[in-house]
N, C-alpha and C. Protein backbone atom coordinates (compact mmCIF):
# COMPACT_ATOMS: atom_id res chain seq x y z
N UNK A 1 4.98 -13.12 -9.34
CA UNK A 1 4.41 -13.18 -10.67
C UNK A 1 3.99 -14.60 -11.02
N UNK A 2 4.82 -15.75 -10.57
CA UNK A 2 4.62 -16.80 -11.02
C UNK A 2 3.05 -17.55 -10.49
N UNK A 3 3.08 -16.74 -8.92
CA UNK A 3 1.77 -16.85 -8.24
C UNK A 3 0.19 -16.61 -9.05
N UNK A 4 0.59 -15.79 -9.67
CA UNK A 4 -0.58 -14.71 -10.64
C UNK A 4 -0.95 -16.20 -11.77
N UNK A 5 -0.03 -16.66 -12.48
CA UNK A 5 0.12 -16.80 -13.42
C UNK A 5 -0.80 -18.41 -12.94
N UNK A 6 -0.12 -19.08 -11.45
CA UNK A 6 -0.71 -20.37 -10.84
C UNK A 6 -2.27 -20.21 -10.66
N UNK A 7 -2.69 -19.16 -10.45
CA UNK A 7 -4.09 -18.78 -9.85
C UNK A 7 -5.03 -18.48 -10.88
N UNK A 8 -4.45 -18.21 -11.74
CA UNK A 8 -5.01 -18.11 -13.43
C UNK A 8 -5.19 -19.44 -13.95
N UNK A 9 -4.13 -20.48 -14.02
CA UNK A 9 -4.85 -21.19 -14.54
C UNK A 9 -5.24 -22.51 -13.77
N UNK A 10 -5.50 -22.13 -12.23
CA UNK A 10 -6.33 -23.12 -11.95
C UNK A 10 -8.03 -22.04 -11.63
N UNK A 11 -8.16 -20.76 -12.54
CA UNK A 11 -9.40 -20.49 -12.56
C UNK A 11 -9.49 -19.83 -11.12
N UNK A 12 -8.39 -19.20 -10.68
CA UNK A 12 -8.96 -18.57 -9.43
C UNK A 12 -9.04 -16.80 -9.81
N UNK A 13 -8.39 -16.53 -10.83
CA UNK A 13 -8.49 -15.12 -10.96
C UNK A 13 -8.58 -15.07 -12.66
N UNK A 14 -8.52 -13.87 -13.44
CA UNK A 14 -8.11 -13.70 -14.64
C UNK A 14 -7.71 -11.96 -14.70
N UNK A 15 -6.62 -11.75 -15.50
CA UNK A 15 -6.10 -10.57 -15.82
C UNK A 15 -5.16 -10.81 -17.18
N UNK A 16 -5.03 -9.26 -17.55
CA UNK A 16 -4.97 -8.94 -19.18
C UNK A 16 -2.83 -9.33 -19.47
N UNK A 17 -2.00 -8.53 -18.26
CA UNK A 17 -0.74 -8.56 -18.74
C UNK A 17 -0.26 -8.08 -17.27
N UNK A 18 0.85 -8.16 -17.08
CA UNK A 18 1.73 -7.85 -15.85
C UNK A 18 3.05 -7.07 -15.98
N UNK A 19 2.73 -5.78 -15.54
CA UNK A 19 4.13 -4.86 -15.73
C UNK A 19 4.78 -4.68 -14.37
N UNK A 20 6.02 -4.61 -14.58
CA UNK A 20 6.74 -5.11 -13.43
C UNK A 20 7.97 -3.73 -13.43
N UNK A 21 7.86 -3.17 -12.48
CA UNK A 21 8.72 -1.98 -12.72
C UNK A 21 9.94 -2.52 -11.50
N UNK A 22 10.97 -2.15 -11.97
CA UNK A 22 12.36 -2.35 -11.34
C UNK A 22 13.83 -1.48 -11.63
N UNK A 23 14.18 -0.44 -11.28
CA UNK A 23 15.37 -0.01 -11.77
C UNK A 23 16.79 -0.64 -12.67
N UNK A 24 16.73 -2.08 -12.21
CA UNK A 24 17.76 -2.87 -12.64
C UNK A 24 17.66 -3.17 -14.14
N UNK A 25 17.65 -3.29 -15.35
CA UNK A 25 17.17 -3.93 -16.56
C UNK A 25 17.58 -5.27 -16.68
N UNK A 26 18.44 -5.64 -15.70
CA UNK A 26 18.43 -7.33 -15.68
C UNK A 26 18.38 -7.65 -14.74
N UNK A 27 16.84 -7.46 -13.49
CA UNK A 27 16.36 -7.98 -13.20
C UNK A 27 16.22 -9.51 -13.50
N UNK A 28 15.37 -10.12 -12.51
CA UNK A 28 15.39 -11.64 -13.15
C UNK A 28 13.55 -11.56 -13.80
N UNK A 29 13.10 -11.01 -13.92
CA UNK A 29 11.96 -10.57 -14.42
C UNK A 29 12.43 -10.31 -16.17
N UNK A 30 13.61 -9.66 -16.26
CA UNK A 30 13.76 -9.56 -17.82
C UNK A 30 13.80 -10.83 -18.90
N UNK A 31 13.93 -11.85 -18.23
CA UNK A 31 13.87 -12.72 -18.75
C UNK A 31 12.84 -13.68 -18.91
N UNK A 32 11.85 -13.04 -18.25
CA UNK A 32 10.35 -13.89 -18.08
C UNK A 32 9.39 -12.89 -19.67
N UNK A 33 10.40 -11.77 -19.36
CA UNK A 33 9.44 -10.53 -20.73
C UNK A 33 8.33 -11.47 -21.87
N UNK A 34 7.41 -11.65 -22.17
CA UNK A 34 6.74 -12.04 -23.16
C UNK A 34 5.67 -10.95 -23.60
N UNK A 35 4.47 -11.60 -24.28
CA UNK A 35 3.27 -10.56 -24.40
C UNK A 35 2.30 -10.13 -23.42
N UNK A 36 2.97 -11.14 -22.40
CA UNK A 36 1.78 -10.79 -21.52
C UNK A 36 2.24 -10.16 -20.05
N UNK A 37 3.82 -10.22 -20.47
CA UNK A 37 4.61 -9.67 -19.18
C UNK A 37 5.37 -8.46 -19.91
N UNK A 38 5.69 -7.79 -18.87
CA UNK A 38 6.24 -5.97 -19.31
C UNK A 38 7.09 -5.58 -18.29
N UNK A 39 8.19 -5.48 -18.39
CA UNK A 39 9.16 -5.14 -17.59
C UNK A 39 9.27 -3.42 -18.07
N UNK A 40 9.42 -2.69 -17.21
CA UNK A 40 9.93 -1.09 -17.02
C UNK A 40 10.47 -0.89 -16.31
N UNK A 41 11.61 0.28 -17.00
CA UNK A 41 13.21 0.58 -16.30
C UNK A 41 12.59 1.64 -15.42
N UNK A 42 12.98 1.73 -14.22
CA UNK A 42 12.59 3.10 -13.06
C UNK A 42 12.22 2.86 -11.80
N UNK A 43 12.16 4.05 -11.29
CA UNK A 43 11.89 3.77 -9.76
C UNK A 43 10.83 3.41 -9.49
N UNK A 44 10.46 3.17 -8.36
CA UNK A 44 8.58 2.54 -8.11
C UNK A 44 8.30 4.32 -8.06
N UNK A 45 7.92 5.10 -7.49
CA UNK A 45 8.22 6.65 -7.02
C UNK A 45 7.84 7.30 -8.87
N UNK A 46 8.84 7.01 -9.64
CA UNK A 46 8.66 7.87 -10.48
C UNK A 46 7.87 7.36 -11.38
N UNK A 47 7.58 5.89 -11.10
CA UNK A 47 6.55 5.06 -12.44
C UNK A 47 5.24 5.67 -11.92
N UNK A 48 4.63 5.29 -10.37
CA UNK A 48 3.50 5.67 -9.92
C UNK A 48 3.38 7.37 -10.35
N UNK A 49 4.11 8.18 -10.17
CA UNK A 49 3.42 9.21 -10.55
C UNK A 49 3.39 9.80 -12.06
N UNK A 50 4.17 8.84 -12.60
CA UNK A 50 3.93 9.11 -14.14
C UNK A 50 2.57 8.30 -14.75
N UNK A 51 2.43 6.97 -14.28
CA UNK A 51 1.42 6.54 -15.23
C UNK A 51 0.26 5.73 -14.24
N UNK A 52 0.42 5.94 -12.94
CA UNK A 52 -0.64 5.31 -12.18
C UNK A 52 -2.27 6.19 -12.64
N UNK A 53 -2.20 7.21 -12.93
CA UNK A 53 -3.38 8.07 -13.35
C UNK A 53 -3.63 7.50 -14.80
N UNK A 54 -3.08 7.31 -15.82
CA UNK A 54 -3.07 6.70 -16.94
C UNK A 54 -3.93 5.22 -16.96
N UNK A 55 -3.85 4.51 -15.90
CA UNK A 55 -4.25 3.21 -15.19
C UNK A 55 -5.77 2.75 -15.49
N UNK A 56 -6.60 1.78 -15.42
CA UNK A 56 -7.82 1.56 -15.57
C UNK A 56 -7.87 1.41 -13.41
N UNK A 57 -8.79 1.26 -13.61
CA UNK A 57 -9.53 1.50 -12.06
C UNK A 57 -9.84 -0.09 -11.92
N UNK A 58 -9.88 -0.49 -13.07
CA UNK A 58 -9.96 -2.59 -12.54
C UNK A 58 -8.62 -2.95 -12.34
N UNK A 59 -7.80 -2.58 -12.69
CA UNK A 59 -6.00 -2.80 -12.38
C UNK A 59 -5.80 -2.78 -10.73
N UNK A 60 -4.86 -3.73 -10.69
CA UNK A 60 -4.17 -3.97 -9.13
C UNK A 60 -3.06 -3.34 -9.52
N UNK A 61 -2.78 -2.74 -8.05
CA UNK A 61 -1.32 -2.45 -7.85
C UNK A 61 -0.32 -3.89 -6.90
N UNK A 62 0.45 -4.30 -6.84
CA UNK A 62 1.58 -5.21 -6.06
C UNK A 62 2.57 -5.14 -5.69
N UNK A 63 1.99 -3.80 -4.27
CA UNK A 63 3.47 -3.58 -3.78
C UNK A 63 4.63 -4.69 -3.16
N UNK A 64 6.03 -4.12 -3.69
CA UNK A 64 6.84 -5.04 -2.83
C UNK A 64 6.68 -5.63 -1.58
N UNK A 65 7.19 -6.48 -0.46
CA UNK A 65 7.02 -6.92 0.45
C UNK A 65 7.37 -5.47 1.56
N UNK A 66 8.53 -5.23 1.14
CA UNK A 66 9.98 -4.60 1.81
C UNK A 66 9.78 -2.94 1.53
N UNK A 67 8.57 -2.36 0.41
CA UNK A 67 9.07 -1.33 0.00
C UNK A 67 8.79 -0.18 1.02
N UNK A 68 9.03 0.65 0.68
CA UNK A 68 9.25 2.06 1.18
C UNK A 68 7.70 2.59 1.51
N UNK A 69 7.13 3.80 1.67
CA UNK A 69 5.97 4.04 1.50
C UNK A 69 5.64 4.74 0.35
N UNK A 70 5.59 3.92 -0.41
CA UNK A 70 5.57 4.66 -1.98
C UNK A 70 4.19 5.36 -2.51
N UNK A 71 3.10 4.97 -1.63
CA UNK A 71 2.04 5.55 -2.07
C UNK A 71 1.94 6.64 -1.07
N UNK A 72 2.51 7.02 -0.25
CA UNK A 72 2.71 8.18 -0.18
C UNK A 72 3.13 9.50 -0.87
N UNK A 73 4.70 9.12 -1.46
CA UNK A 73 5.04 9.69 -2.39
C UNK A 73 4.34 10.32 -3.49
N UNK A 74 3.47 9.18 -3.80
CA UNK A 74 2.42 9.20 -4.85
C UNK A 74 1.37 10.41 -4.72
N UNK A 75 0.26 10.01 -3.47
CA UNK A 75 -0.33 11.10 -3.56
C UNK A 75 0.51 12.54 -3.16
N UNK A 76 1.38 12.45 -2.64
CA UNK A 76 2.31 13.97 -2.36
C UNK A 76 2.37 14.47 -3.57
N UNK A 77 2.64 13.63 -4.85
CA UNK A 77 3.07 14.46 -6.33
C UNK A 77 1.65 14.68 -6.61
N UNK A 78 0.85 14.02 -6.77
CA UNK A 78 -0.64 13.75 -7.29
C UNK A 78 -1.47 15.30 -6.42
N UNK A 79 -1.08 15.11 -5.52
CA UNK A 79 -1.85 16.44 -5.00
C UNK A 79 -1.49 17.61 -5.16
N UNK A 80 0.08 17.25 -5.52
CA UNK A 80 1.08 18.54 -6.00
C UNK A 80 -0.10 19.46 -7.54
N UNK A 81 0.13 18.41 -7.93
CA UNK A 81 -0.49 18.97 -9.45
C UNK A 81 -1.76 19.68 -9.42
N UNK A 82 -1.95 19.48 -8.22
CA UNK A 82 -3.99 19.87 -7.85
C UNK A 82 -3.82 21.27 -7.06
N UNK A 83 -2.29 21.70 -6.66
CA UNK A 83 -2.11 23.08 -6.07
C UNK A 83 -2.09 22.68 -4.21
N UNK A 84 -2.09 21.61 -3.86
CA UNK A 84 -1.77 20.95 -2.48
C UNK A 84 -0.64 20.57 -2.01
N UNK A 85 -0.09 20.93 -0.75
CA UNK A 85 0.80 20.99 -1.02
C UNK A 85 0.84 19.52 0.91
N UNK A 86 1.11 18.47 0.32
CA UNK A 86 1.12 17.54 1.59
C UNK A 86 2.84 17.58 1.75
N UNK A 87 3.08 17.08 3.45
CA UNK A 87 4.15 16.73 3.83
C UNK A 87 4.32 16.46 5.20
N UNK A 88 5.20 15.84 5.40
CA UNK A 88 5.49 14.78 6.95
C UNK A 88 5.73 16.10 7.72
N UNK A 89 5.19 15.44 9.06
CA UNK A 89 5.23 16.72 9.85
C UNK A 89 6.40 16.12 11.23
N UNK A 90 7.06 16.77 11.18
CA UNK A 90 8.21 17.08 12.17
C UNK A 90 7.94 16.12 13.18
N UNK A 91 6.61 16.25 13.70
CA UNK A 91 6.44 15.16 15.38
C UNK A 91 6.03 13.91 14.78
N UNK A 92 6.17 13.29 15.11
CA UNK A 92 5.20 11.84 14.76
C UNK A 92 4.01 11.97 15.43
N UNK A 93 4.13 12.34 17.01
CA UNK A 93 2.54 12.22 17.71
C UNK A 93 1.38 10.94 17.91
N UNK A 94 1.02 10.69 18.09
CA UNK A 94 0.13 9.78 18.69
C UNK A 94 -0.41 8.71 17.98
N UNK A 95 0.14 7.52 17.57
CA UNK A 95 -0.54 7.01 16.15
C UNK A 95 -1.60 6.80 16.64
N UNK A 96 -2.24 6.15 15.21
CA UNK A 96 -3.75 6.34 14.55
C UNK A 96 -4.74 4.81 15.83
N UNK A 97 -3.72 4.04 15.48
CA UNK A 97 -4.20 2.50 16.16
C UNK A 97 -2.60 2.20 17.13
N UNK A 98 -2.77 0.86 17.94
CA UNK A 98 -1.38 0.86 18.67
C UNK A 98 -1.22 -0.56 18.46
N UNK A 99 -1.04 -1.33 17.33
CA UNK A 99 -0.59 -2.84 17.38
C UNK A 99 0.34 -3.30 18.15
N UNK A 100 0.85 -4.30 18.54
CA UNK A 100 1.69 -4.52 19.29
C UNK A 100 3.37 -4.09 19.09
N UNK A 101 3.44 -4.02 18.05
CA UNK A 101 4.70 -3.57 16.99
C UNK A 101 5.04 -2.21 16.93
N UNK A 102 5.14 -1.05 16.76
CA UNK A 102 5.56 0.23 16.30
C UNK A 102 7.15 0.39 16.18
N UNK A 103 7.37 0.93 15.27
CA UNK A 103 8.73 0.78 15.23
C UNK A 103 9.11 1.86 14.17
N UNK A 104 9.60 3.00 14.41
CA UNK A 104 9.78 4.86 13.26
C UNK A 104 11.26 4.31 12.31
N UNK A 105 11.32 3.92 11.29
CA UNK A 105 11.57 3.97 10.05
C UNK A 105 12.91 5.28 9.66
N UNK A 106 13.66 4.61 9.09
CA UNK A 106 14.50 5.87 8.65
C UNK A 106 14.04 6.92 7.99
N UNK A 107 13.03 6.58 7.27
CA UNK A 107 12.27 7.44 6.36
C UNK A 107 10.72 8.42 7.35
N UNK A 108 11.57 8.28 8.67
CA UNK A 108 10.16 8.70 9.48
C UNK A 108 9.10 8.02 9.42
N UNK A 109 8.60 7.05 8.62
CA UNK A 109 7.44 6.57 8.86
C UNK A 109 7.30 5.51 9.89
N UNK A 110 6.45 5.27 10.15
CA UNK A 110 5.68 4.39 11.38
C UNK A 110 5.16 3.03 11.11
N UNK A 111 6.73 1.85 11.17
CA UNK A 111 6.16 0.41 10.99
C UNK A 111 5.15 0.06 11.87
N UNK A 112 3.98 -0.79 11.68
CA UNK A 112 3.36 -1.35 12.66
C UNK A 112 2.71 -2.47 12.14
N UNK A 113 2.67 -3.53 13.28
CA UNK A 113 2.30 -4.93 12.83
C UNK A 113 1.89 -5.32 13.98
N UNK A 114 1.04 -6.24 14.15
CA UNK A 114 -0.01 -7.54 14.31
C UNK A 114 0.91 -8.63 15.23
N UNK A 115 2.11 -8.80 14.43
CA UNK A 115 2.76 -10.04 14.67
C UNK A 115 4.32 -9.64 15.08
N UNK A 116 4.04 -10.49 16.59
CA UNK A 116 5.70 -10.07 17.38
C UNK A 116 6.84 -11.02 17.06
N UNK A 117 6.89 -11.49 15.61
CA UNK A 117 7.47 -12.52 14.92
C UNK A 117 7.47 -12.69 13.39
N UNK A 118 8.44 -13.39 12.70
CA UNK A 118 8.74 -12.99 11.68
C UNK A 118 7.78 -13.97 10.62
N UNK A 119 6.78 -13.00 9.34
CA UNK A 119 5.56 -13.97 8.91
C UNK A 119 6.65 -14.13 7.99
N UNK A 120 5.92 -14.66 7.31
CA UNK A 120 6.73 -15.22 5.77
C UNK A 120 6.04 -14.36 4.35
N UNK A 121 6.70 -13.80 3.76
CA UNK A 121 6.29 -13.04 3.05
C UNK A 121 4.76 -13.03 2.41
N UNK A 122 4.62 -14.43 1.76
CA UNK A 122 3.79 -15.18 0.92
C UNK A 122 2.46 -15.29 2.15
N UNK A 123 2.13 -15.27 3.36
CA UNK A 123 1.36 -15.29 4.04
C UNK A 123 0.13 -14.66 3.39
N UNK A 124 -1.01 -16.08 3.32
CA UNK A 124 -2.29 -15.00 2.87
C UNK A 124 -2.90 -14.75 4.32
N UNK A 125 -2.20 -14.59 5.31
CA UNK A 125 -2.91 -13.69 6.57
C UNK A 125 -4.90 -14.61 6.69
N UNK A 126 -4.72 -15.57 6.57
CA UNK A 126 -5.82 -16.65 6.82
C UNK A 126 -6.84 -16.17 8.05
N UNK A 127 -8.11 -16.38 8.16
CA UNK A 127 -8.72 -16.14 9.64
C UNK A 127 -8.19 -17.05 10.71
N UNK A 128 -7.30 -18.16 10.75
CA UNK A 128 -6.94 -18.82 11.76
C UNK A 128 -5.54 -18.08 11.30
N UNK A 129 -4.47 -17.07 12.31
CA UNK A 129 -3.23 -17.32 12.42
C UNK A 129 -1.93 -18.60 12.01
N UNK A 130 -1.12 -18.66 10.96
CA UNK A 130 0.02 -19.80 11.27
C UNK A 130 0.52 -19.46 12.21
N UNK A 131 0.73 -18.93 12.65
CA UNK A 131 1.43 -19.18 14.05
C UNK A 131 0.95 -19.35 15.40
N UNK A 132 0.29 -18.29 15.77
CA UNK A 132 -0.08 -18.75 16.84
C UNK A 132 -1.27 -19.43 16.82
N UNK A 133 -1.36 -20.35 16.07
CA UNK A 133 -2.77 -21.09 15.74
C UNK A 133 -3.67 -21.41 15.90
N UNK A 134 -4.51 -19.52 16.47
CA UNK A 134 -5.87 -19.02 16.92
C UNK A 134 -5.89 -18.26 15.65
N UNK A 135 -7.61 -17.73 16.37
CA UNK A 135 -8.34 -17.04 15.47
C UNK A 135 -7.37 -15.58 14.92
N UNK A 136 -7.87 -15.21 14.17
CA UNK A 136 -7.16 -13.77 13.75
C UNK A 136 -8.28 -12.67 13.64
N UNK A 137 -7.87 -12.20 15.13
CA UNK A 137 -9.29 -11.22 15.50
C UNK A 137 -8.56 -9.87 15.27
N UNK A 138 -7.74 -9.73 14.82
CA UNK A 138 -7.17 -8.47 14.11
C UNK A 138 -7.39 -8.05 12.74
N UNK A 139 -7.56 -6.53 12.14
CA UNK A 139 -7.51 -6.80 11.04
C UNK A 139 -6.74 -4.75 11.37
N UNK A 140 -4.82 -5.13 10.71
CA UNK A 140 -5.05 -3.53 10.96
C UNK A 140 -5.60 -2.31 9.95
N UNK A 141 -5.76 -2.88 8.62
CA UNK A 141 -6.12 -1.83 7.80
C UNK A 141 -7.12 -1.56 7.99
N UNK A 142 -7.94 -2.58 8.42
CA UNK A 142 -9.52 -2.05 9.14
C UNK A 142 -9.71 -0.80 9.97
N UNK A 143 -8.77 -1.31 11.09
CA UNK A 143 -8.37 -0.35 11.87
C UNK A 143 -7.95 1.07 11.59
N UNK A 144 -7.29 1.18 10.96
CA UNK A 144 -6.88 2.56 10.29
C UNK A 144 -7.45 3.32 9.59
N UNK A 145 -8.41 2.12 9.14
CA UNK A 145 -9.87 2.69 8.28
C UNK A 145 -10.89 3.18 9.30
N UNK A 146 -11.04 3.10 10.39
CA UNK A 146 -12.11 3.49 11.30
C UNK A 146 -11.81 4.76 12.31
N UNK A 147 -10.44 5.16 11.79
CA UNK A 147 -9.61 6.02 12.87
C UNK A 147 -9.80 6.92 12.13
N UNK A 148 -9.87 8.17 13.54
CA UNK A 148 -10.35 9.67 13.11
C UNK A 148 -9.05 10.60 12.32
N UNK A 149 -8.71 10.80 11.05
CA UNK A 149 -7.79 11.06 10.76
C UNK A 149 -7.17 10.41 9.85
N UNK A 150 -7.40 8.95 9.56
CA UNK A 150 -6.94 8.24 9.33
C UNK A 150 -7.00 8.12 7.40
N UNK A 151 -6.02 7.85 6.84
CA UNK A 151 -6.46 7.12 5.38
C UNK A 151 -5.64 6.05 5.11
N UNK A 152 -6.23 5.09 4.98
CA UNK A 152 -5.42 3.78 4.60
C UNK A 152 -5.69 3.51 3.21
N UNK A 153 -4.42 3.00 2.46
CA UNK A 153 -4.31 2.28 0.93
C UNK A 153 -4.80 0.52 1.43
N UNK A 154 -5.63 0.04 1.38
CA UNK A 154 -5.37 -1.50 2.15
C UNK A 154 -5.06 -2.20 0.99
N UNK A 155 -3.80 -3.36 1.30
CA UNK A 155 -3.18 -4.12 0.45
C UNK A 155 -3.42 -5.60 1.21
N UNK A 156 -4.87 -6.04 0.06
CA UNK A 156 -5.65 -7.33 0.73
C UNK A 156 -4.90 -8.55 0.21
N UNK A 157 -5.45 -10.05 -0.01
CA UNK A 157 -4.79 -10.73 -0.50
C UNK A 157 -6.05 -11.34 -1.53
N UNK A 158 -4.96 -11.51 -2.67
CA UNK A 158 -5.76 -12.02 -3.66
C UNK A 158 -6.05 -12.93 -4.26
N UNK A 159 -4.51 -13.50 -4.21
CA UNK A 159 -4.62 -15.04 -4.57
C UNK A 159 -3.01 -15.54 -4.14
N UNK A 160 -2.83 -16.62 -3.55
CA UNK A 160 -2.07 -17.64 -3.51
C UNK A 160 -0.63 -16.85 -3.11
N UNK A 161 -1.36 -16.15 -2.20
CA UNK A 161 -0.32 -15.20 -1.00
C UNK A 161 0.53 -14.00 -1.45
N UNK A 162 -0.23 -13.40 -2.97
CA UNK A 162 -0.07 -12.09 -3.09
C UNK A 162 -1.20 -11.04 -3.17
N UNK A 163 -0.67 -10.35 -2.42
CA UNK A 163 -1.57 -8.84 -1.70
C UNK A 163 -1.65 -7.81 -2.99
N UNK A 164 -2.85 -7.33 -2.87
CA UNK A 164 -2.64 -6.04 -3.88
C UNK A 164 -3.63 -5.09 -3.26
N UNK A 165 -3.64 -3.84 -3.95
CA UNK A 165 -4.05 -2.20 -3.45
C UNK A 165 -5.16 -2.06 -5.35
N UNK A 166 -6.41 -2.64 -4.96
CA UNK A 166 -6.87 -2.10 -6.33
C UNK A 166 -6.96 -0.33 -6.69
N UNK A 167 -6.53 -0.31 -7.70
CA UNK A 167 -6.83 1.03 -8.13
C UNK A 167 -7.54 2.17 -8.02
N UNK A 168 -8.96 1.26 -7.86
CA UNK A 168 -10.10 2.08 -7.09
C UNK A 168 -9.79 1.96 -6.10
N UNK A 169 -9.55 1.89 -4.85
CA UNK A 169 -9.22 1.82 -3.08
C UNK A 169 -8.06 3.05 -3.62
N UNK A 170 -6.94 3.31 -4.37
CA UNK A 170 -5.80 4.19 -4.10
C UNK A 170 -6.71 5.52 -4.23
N UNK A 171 -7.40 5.87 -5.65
CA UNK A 171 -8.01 7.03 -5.89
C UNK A 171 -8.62 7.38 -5.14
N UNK A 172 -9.80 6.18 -4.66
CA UNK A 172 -10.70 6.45 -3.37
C UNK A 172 -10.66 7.29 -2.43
N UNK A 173 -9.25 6.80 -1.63
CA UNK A 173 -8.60 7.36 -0.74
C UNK A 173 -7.59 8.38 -1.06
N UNK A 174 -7.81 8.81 -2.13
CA UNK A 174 -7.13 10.16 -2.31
C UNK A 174 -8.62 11.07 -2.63
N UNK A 175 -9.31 10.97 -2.86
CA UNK A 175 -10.81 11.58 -3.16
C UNK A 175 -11.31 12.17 -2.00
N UNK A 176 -11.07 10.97 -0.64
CA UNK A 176 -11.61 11.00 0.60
C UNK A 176 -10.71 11.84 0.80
N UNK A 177 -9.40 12.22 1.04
CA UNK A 177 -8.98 12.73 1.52
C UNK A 177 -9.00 14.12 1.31
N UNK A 178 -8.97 14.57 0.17
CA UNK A 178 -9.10 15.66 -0.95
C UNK A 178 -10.83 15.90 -0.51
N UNK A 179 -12.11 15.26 -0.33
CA UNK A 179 -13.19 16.16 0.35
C UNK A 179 -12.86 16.47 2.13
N UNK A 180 -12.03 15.56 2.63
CA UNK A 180 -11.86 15.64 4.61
C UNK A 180 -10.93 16.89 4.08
N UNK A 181 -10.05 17.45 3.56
CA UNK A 181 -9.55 18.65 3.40
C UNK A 181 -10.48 20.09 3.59
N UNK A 182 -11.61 20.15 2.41
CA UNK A 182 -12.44 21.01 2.12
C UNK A 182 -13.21 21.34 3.45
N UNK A 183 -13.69 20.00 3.62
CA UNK A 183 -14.63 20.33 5.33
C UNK A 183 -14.28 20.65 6.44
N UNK A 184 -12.54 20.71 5.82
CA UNK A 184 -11.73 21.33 7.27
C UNK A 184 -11.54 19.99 8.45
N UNK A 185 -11.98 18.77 8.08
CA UNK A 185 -11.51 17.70 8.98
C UNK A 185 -10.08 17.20 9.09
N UNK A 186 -9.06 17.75 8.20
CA UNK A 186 -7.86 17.71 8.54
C UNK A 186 -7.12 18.63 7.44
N UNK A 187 -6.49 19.37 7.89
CA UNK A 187 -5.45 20.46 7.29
C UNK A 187 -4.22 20.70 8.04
N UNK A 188 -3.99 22.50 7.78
CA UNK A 188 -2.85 22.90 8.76
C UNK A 188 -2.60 22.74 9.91
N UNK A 189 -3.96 23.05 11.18
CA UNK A 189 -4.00 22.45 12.26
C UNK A 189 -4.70 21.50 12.78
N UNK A 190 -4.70 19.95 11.59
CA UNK A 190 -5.18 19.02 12.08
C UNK A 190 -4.76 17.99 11.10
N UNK A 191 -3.42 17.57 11.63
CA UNK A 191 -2.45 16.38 10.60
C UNK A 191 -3.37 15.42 10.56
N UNK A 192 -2.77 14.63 9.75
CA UNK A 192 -4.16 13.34 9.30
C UNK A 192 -2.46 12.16 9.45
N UNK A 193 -3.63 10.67 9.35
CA UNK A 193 -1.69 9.74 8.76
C UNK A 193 -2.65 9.17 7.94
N UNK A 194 -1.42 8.74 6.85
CA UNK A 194 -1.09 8.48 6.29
C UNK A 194 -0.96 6.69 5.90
N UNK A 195 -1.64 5.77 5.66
CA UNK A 195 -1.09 4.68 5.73
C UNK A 195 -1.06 3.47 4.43
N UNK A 196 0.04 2.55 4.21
CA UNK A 196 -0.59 1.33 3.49
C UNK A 196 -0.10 0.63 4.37
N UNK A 197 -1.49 -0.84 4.16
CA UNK A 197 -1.58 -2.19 5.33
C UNK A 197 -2.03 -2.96 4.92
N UNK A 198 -2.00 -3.92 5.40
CA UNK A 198 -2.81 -5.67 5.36
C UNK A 198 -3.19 -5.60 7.06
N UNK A 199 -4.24 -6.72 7.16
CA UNK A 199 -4.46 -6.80 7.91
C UNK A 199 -3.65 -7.25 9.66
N UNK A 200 -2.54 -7.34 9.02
CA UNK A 200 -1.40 -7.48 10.04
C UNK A 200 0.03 -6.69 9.74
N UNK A 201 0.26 -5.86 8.76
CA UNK A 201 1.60 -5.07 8.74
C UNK A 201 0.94 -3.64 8.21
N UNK A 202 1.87 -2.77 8.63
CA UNK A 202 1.36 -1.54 7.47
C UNK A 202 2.56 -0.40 8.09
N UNK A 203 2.80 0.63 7.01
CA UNK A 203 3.83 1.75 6.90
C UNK A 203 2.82 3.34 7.42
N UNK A 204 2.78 4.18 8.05
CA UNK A 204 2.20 5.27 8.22
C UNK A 204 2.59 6.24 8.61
N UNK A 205 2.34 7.14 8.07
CA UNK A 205 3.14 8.84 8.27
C UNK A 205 2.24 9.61 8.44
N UNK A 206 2.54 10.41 9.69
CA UNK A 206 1.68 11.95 10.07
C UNK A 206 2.47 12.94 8.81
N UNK A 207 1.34 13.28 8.34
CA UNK A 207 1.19 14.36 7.48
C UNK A 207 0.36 15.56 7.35
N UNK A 208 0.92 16.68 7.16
CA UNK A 208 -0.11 18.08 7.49
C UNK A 208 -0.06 18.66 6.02
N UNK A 209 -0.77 20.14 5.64
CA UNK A 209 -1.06 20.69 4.22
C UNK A 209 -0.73 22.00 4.41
């Protein structure tokens, strides 16, 4: 948050207020609360599907570093309401792209990353690599974006090494997915995954209807 707030006023971005959802109510965020900051009690899970539709389409989302695959969740309820019925399918099967990383998640989903080493959270993922201090000829949400099957949330970077998922990119890709349904490009017998990424980490789940 404090990042948002640095990038604002050296004129690199501008935005209206910052709501910050956290289960805890004394968070260390409760104490930053003003007019232009908004703390809400709840899960990430139950905020997104209560008021992410409520949302303007110029709004960022800022997922945690660490979190779960919550925009999954999301469209699972979101499509619920539309009479669809999505869910993880038993095999994992063949992922979408093969980064050097893969690694299946307690939650079944499918870590995968770029980097065989530990980035630092705050990384704005630069075209020269910090680490191995070459070019960065990777990009995986790209990737996932070009794969047959594929829907990616991409969580780019925006300013001063925090990533966000604009609003329009989440719907987008629930739109896209919701017409690849109709045309029969992925249904009952043809799972699709599932993903959110940056151009070097991302969470993804095979999912069928």
């Amino acid at each position: 948050m404090r990042r948002l707030f640095r990038a604002e006023a050296l004129g690199k971005i501008t935005f209206g207020r910052i709501v910050v959802i956290d289960r805890d109510p004394g968070c260390a965020v409760a104490s930053l609360v003003n007019e232009r900051v908004r703390l809400e009690v709840a899960s990430w899970s139950d905020w997104l599907a209560e008021n992410l539709s409520r949302s303007g389409m110029a709004d960022h989302l800022v997922p945690y570093h660490w979190a779960p695959h919550v925009l999954l969740d999301w469209l699972t309820a979101d499509l619920s309401r539309h009479g669809l019925t999505l869910r993880r399918t038993p095999e994992m099967g063949e992922p979408p792209v093969r980064p050097p990383v893969l690694r299946e998640t307690k939650d079944r989903d499918l870590a995968m990353s770029y980097a065989e080493w530990l980035c630092p959270p705050a990384c704005i993922e630069p075209a020269l690599c910090p680490h191995t201090r070459g070019p960065k000829s990777w990009s995986l949400a790209g990737e996932l974006a070009r794969a047959p099957g594929s829907f990616v949330f991409p969580c780019l970077h925006l300013a001063y090494g925090v990533g966000t998922i604009p609003l329009s990119s989440i719907f987008g890709v629930r739109d896209h997915l919701v017409d690849a349904l109709r045309r029969g490009e992925v249904g009952p017998h043809a799972p699709a995954w599932i993903s959110s990424a940056s151009h070097c980490h991302g969470l993804a789940a095979r999912v069928t209807f």
